[in-house]
Protein backbone atom coordinates (compact mmCIF):
# COMPACT_ATOMS: atom_id res chain seq x y z
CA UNK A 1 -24.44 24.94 82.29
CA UNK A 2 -25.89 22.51 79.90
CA UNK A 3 -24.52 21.14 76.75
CA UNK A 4 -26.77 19.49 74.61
CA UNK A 5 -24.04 16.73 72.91
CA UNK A 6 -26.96 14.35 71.35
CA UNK A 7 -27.59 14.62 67.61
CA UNK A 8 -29.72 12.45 65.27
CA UNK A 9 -27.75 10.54 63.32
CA UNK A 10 -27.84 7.86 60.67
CA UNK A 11 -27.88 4.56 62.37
CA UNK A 12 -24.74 1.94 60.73
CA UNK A 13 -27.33 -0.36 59.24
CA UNK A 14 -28.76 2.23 56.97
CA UNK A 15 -25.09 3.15 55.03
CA UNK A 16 -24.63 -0.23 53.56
CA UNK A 17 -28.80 -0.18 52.34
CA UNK A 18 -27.87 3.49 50.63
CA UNK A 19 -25.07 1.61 49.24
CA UNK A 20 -27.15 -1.16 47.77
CA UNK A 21 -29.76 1.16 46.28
CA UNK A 22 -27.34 3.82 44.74
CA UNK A 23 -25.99 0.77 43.23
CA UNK A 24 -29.17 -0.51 41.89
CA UNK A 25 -30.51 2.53 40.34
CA UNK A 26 -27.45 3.89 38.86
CA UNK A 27 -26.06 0.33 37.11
CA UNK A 28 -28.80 0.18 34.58
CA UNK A 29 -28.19 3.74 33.54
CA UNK A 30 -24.23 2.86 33.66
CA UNK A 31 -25.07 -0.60 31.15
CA UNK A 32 -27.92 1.46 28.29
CA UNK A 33 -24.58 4.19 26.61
CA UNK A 34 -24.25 2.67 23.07
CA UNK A 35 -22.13 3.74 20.49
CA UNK A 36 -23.63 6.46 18.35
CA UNK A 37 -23.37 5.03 14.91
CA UNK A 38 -26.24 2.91 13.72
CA UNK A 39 -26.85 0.89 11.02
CA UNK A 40 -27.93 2.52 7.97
CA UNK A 41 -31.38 1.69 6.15
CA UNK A 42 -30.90 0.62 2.60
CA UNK A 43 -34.59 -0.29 2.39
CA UNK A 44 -34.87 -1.65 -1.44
CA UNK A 45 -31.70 -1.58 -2.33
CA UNK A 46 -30.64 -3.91 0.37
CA UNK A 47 -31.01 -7.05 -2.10
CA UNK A 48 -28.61 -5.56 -4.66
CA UNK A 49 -25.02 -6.51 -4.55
CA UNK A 50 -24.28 -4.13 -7.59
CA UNK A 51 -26.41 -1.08 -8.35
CA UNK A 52 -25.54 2.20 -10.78
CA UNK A 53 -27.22 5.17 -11.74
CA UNK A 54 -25.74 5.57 -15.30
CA UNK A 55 -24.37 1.88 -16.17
CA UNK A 56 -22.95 -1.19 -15.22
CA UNK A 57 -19.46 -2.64 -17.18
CA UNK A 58 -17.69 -6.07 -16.30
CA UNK A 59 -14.84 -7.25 -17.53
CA UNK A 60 -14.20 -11.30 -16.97
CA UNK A 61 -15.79 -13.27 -15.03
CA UNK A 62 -17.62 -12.06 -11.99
CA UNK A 63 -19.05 -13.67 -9.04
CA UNK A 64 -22.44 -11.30 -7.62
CA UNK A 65 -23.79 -13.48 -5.00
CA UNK A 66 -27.39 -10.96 -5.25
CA UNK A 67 -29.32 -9.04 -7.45
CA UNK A 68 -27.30 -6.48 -10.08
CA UNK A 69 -29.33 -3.06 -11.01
CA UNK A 70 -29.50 0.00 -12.80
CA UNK A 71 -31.34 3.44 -12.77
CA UNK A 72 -32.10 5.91 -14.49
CA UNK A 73 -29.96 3.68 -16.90
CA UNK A 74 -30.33 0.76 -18.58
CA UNK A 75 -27.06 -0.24 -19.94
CA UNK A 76 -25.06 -3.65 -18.38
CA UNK A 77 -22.47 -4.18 -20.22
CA UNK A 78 -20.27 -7.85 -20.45
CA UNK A 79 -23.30 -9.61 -18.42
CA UNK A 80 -23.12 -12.50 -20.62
CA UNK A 81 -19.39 -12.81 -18.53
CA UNK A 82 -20.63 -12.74 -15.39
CA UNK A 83 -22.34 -14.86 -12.63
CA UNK A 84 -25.40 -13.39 -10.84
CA UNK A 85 -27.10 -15.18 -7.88
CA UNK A 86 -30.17 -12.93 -8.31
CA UNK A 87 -32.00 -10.68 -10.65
CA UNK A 88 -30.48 -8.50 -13.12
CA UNK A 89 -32.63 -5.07 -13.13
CA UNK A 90 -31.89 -2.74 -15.82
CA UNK A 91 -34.01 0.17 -16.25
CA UNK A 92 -36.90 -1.25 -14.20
CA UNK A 93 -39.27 -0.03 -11.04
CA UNK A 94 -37.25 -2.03 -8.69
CA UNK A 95 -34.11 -0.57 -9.93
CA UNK A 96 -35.82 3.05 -9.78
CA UNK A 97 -36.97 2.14 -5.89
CA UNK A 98 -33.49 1.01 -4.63
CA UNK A 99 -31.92 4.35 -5.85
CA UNK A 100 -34.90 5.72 -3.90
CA UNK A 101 -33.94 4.10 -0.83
CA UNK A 102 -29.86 4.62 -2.08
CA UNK A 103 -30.17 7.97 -1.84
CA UNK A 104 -31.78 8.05 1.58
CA UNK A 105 -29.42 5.61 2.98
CA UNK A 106 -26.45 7.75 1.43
CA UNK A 107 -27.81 11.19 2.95
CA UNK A 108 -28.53 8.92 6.68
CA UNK A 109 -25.00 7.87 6.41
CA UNK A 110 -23.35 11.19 5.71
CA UNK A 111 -25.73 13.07 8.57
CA UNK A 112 -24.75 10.64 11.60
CA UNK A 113 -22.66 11.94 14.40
CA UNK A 114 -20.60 12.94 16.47
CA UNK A 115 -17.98 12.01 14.35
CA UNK A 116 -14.44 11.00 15.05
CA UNK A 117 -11.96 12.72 12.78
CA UNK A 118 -10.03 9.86 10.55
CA UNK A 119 -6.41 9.57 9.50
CA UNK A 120 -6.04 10.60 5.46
CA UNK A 121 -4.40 6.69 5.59
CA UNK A 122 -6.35 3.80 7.32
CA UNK A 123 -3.58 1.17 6.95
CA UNK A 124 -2.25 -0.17 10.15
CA UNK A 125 -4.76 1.28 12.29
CA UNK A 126 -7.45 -0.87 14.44
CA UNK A 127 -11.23 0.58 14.79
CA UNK A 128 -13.71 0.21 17.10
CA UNK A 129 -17.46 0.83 16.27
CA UNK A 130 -18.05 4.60 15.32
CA UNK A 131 -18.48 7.17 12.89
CA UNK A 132 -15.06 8.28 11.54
CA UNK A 133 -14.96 10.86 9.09
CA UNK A 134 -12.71 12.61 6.70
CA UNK A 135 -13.71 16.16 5.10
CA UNK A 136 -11.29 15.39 2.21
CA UNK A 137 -10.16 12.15 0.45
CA UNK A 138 -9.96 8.80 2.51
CA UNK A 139 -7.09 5.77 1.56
CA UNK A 140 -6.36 2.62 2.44
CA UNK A 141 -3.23 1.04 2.24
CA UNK A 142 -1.87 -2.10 3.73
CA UNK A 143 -4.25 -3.59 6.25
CA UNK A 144 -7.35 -1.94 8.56
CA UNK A 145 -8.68 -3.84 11.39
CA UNK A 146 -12.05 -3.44 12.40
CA UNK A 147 -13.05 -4.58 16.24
CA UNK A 148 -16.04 -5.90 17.36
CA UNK A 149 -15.51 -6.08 20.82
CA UNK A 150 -17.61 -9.11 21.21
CA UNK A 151 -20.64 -6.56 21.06
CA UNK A 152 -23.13 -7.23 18.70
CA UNK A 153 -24.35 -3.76 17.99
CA UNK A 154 -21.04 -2.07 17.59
CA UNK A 155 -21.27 -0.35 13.86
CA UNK A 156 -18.81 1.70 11.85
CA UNK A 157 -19.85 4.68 9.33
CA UNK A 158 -17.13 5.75 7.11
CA UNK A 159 -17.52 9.61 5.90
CA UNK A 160 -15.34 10.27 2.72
CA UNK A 161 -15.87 14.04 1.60
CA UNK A 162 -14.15 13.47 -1.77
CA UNK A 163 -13.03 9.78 -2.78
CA UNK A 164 -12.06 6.28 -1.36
CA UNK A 165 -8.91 4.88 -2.71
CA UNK A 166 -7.87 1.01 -1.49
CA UNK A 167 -4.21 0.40 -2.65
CA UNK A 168 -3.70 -2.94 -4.33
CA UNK A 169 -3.60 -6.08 -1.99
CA UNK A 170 -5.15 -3.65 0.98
CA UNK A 171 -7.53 -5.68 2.97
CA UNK A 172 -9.84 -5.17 5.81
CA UNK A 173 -10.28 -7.56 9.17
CA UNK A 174 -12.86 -8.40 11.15
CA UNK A 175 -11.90 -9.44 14.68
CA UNK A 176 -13.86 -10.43 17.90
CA UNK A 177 -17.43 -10.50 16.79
CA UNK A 178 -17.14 -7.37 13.99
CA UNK A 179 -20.10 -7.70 11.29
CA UNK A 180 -19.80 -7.25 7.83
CA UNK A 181 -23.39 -6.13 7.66
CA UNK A 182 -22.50 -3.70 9.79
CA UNK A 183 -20.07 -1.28 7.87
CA UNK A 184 -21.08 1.24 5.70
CA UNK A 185 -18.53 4.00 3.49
CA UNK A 186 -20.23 6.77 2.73
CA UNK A 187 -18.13 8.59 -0.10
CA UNK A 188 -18.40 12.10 -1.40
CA UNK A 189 -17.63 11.16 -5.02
CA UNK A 190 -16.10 8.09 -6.46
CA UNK A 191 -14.33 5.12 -4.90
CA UNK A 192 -11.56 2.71 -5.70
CA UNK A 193 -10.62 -0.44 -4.99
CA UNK A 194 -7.17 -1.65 -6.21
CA UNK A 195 -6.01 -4.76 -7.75
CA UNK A 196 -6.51 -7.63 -5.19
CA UNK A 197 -7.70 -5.97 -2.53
CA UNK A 198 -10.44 -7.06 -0.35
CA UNK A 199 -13.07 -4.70 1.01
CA UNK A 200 -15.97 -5.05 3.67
CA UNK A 201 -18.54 -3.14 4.05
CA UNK A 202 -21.52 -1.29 2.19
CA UNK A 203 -19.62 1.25 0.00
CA UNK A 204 -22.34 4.19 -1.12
CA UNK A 205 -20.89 6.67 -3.62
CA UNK A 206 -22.30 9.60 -5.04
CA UNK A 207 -20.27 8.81 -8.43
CA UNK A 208 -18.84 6.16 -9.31
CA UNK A 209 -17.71 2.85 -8.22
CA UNK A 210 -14.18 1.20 -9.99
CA UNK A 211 -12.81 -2.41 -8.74
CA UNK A 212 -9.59 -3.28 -10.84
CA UNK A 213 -8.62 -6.81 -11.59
CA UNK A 214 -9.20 -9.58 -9.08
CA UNK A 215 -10.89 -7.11 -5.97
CA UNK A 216 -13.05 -8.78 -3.71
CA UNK A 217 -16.32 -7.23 -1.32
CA UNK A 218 -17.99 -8.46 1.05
CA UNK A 219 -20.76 -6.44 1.47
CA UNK A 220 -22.66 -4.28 -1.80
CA UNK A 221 -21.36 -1.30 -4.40
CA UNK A 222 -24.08 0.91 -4.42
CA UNK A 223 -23.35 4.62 -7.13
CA UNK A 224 -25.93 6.75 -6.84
CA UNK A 225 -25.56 8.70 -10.08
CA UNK A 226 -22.67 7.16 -12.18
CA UNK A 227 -21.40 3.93 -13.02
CA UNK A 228 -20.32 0.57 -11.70
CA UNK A 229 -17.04 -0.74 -13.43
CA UNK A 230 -15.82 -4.55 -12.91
CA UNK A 231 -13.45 -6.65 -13.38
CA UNK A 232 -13.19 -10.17 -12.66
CA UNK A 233 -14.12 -9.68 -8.49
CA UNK A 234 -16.55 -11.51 -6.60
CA UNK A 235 -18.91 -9.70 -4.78
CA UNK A 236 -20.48 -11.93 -1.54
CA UNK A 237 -23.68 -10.20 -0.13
CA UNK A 238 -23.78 -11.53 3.16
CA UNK A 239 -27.76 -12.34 4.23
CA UNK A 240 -28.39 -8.84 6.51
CA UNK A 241 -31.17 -7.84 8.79
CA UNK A 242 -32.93 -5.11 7.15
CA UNK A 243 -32.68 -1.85 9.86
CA UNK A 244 -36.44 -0.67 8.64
CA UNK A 245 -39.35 -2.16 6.55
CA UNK A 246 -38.35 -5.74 8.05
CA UNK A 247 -41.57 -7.23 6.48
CA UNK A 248 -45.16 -7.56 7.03
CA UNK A 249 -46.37 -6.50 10.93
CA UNK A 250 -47.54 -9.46 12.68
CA UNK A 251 -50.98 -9.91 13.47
CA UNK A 252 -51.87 -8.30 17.13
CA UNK A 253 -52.08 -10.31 20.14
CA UNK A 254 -55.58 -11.19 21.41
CA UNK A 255 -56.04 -8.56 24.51
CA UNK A 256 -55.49 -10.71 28.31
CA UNK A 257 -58.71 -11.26 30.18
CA UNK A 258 -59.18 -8.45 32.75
CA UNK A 259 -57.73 -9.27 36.40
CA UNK A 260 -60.59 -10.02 39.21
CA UNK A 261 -61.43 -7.66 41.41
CA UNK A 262 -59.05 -4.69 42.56
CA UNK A 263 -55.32 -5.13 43.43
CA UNK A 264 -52.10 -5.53 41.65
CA UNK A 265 -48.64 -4.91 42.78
CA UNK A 266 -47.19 -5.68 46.60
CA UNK A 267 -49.45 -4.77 49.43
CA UNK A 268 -47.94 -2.86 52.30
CA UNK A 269 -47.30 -4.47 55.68
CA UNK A 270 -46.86 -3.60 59.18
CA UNK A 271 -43.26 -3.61 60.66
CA UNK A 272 -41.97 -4.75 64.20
CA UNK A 273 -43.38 -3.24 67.25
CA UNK A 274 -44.78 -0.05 66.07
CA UNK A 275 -45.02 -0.77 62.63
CA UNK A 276 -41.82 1.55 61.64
CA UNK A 277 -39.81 -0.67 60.13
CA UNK A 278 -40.56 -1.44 56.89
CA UNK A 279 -39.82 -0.50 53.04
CA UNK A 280 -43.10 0.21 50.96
CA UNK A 281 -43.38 -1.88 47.91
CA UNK A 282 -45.22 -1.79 44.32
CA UNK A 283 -45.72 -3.52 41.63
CA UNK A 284 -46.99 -3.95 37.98
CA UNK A 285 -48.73 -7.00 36.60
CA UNK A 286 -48.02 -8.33 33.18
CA UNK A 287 -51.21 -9.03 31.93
CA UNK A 288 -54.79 -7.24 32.65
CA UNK A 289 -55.24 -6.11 36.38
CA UNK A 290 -57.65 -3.43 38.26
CA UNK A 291 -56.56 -1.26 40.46
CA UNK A 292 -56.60 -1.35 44.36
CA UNK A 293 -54.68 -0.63 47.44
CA UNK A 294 -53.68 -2.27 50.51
CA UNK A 295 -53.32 -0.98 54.04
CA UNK A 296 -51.47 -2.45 56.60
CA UNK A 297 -49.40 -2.09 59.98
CA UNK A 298 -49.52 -3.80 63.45
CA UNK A 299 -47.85 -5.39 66.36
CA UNK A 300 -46.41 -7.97 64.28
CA UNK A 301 -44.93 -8.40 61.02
CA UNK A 302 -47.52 -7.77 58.06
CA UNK A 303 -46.13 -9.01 54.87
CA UNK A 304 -48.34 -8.22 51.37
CA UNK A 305 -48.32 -10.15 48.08
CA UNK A 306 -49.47 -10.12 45.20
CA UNK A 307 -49.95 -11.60 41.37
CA UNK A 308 -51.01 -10.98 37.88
CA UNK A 309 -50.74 -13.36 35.32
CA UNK A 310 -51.31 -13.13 31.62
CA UNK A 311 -54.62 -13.82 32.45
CA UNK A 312 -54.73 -10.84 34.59
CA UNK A 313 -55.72 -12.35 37.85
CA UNK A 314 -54.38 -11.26 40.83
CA UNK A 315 -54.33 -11.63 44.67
CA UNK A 316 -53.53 -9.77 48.02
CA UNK A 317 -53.94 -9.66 51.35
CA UNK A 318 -57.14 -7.63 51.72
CA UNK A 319 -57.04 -8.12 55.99
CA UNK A 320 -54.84 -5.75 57.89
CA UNK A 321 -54.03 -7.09 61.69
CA UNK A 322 -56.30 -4.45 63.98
CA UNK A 323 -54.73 -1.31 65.30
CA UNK A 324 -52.27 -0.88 62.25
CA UNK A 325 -51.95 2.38 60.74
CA UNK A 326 -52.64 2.72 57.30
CA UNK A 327 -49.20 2.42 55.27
CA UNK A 328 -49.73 3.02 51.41
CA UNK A 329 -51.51 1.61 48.65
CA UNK A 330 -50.38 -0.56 45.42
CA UNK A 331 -52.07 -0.71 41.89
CA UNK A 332 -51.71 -3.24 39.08
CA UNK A 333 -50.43 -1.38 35.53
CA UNK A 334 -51.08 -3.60 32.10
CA UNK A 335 -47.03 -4.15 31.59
CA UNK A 336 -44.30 -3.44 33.49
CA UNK A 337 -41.67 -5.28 35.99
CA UNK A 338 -42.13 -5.69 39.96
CA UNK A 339 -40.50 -3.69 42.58
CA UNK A 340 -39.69 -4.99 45.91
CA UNK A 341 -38.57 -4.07 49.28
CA UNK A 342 -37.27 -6.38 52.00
CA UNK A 343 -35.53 -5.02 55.43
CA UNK A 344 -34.22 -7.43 57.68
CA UNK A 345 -34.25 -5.62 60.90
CA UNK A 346 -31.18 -7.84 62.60
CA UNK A 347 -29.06 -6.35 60.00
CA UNK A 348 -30.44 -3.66 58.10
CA UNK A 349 -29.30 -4.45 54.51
CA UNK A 350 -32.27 -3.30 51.90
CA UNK A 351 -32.61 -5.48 48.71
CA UNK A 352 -33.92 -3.08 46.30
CA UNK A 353 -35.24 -3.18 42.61
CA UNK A 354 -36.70 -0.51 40.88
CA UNK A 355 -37.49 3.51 41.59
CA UNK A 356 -40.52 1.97 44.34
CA UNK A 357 -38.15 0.73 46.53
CA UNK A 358 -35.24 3.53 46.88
CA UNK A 359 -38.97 5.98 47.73
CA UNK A 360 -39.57 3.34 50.73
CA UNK A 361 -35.86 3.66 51.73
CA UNK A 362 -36.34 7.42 51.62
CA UNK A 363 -39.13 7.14 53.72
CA UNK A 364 -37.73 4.78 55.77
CA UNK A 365 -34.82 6.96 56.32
CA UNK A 366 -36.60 10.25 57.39
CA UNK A 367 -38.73 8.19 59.65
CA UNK A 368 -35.79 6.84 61.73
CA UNK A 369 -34.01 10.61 62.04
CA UNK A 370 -36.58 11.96 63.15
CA UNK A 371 -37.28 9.63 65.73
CA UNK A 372 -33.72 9.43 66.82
CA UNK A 373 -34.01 13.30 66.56
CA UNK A 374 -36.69 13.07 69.29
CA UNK A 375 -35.09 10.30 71.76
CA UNK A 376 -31.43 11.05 71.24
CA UNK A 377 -29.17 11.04 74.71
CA UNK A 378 -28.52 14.26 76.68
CA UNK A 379 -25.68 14.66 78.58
CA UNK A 380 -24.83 16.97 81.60
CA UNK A 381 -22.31 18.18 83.04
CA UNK A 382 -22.01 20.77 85.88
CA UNK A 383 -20.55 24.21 85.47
């Protein structure tokens, strides 16, 4: 009787190059999640640290570090009181745009989700980037911390169905890296802000807008339809990066001279011995390039390279060693990143980068089964 006890399996050296690629393909995908909140696009009312629909009326003397606004109105009432780092717009097209752009910003604000369902009271609570909202009325009393999390993007959207209400001497903190440009209250109908309490943050109301005696913001009071009512605060507009309509487009790049000849990316060598060993490689150039292939195999070891420069010039090996069999072909593309594939056959770990190289390991995989599938050990024994 015979027992056939051989059966192809994966040789030791080929776990630890799986290991490496599943490693290298799934990290990016792991480091690109970003929090779903984003920053919301004020567009021309961006340069406004005050702006009404119906009015604006101040009481003592107040600090506006930008430009103070109001549309369809035209009434500002105790300017004479305060201090305005920009231009007072009563009335006027500019006014009439950033109420344009308001109400866009307002209806991006309230649309963005998934959000997370907020506390009726914000006090004592700490807040990483996200959009938190409440289908009712939204307070604020003591202290809310906001967290940055060292990351750069995190933002925070505050949904208010009905009003905002800050209790006097409430503040919020930024810690680790939080951004006041980067906080935004949307609110339902009109908002709040008690004596001496400090505020940060983009506050967009459908109403109104009320800050009692002494109230500080860092950030901008936007009211969409009614009025903006002050009393000796100081409002500090902190210099943000516009999220659209950044400026004028810069002038287009002069096209890169088209690459020489044919062949971008890595040419294909032979491996050891029979030319089985061996990860297929590819390429892209960054500037202009044609494309090409690349054939190679052999007794030896057949290495390919290649180049492409701004300029779009490239080289290769265009010479395969005689009796190779043909192994692939590589093309230059006008942008893109490089992908590699190096097997060092005394070990068997696989440095990979990019989709390219886990398609050689595949291939290089199904090669070796097979031919350990046709060579495996058989082993008798007698009935």
């Amino acid at each position: 009787m015979t027992r056939n006890h051989g059966r192809p399996r994966l040789p030791r050296t080929a776990i630890p190059a799986l290991g490496v690629a599943v490693l290298l393909v799934v990290a990016p995908l792991a480091g690109s999640a970003h929090a779903d909140s984003t920053v919301v696009p004020l567009g021309g009312a961006q340069p406004f640290s005050v702006l009404a629909g119906a009015r604006i009326t101040n009481i003592g003397t107040t600090v506006v570090d930008g430009d103070i606004g109001v549309f369809p109105g035209t009434a500002i009432t105790g300017a004479g009181s305060m201090v305005v780092g920009g231009t007072v717009h009563a009335g006027d097209a500019v006014a009439q745009t950033a109420q344009t752009d308001l109400t866009a910003g307002y209806n991006d604000a309230a649309g963005q989700t998934p959000p997370v369902a907020a506390d009726a009271e914000l006090g004592g609570e700490t807040l990483v980037g996200g959009v938190y909202n409440r289908s009712s009325s939204m307070a604020l009393t003591g202290e809310l911390t906001l967290d940055g999390q060292n990351d750069p993007d995190s933002v925070w959207v505050f949904q208010a169905g009905s009003t905002l209400t800050l209790a006097s001497a409430s503040t919020v903190v930024l810690i680790n890296g939080a951004n006041p440009c980067r906080v935004f209250w949307q609110v339902g109908s009109s908002a709040t802000l008690g004596t001496s309490s400090r505020l940060v943050g983009t506050v967009m109301a459908d109403q109104s807008i009320t800050m009692q005696t002494g109230a500080r913001v860092s950030g901008r009071l936007l009211a969409r339809i009614g009025a903006v009512t002050l009393d000796s605060n100081v409002i500090s507009s902190p210099a943000c990066v516009p999220a659209v309509g950044g400026g004028t487009p810069g002038t287009p790049g002069t096209p890169g001279t088209p690459g020489t000849g044919g062949g971008g990316g890595t040419g294909n060598g032979g491996g050891t011995g029979d030319g089985s060993s061996f990860i297929d490689g590819s390429g892209g150039g960054t500037g202009g390039g044609g494309d090409g292939s690349s054939t190679g195999g052999g007794s030896g070891t057949g290495t390919g390279t290649s180049t492409s420069t701004g300029t779009g010039t490239s080289t290769q090996i265009t010479t395969p060693p005689s009796g190779g069999v043909p192994t692939g072909s590589a093309s230059t593309a006008a942008t893109g990143s490089a992908g590699t594939g190096i097997l060092d056959p005394a070990t068997g770990w696989v440095a990979l980068t990019g989709l390219a190289g886990l398609a050689g390991l595949a291939a290089y995989v199904a090669r070796r089964l097979n031919e350990l599938g046709s060579s495996a050990p058989r082993h008798r024994r007698r009935a």
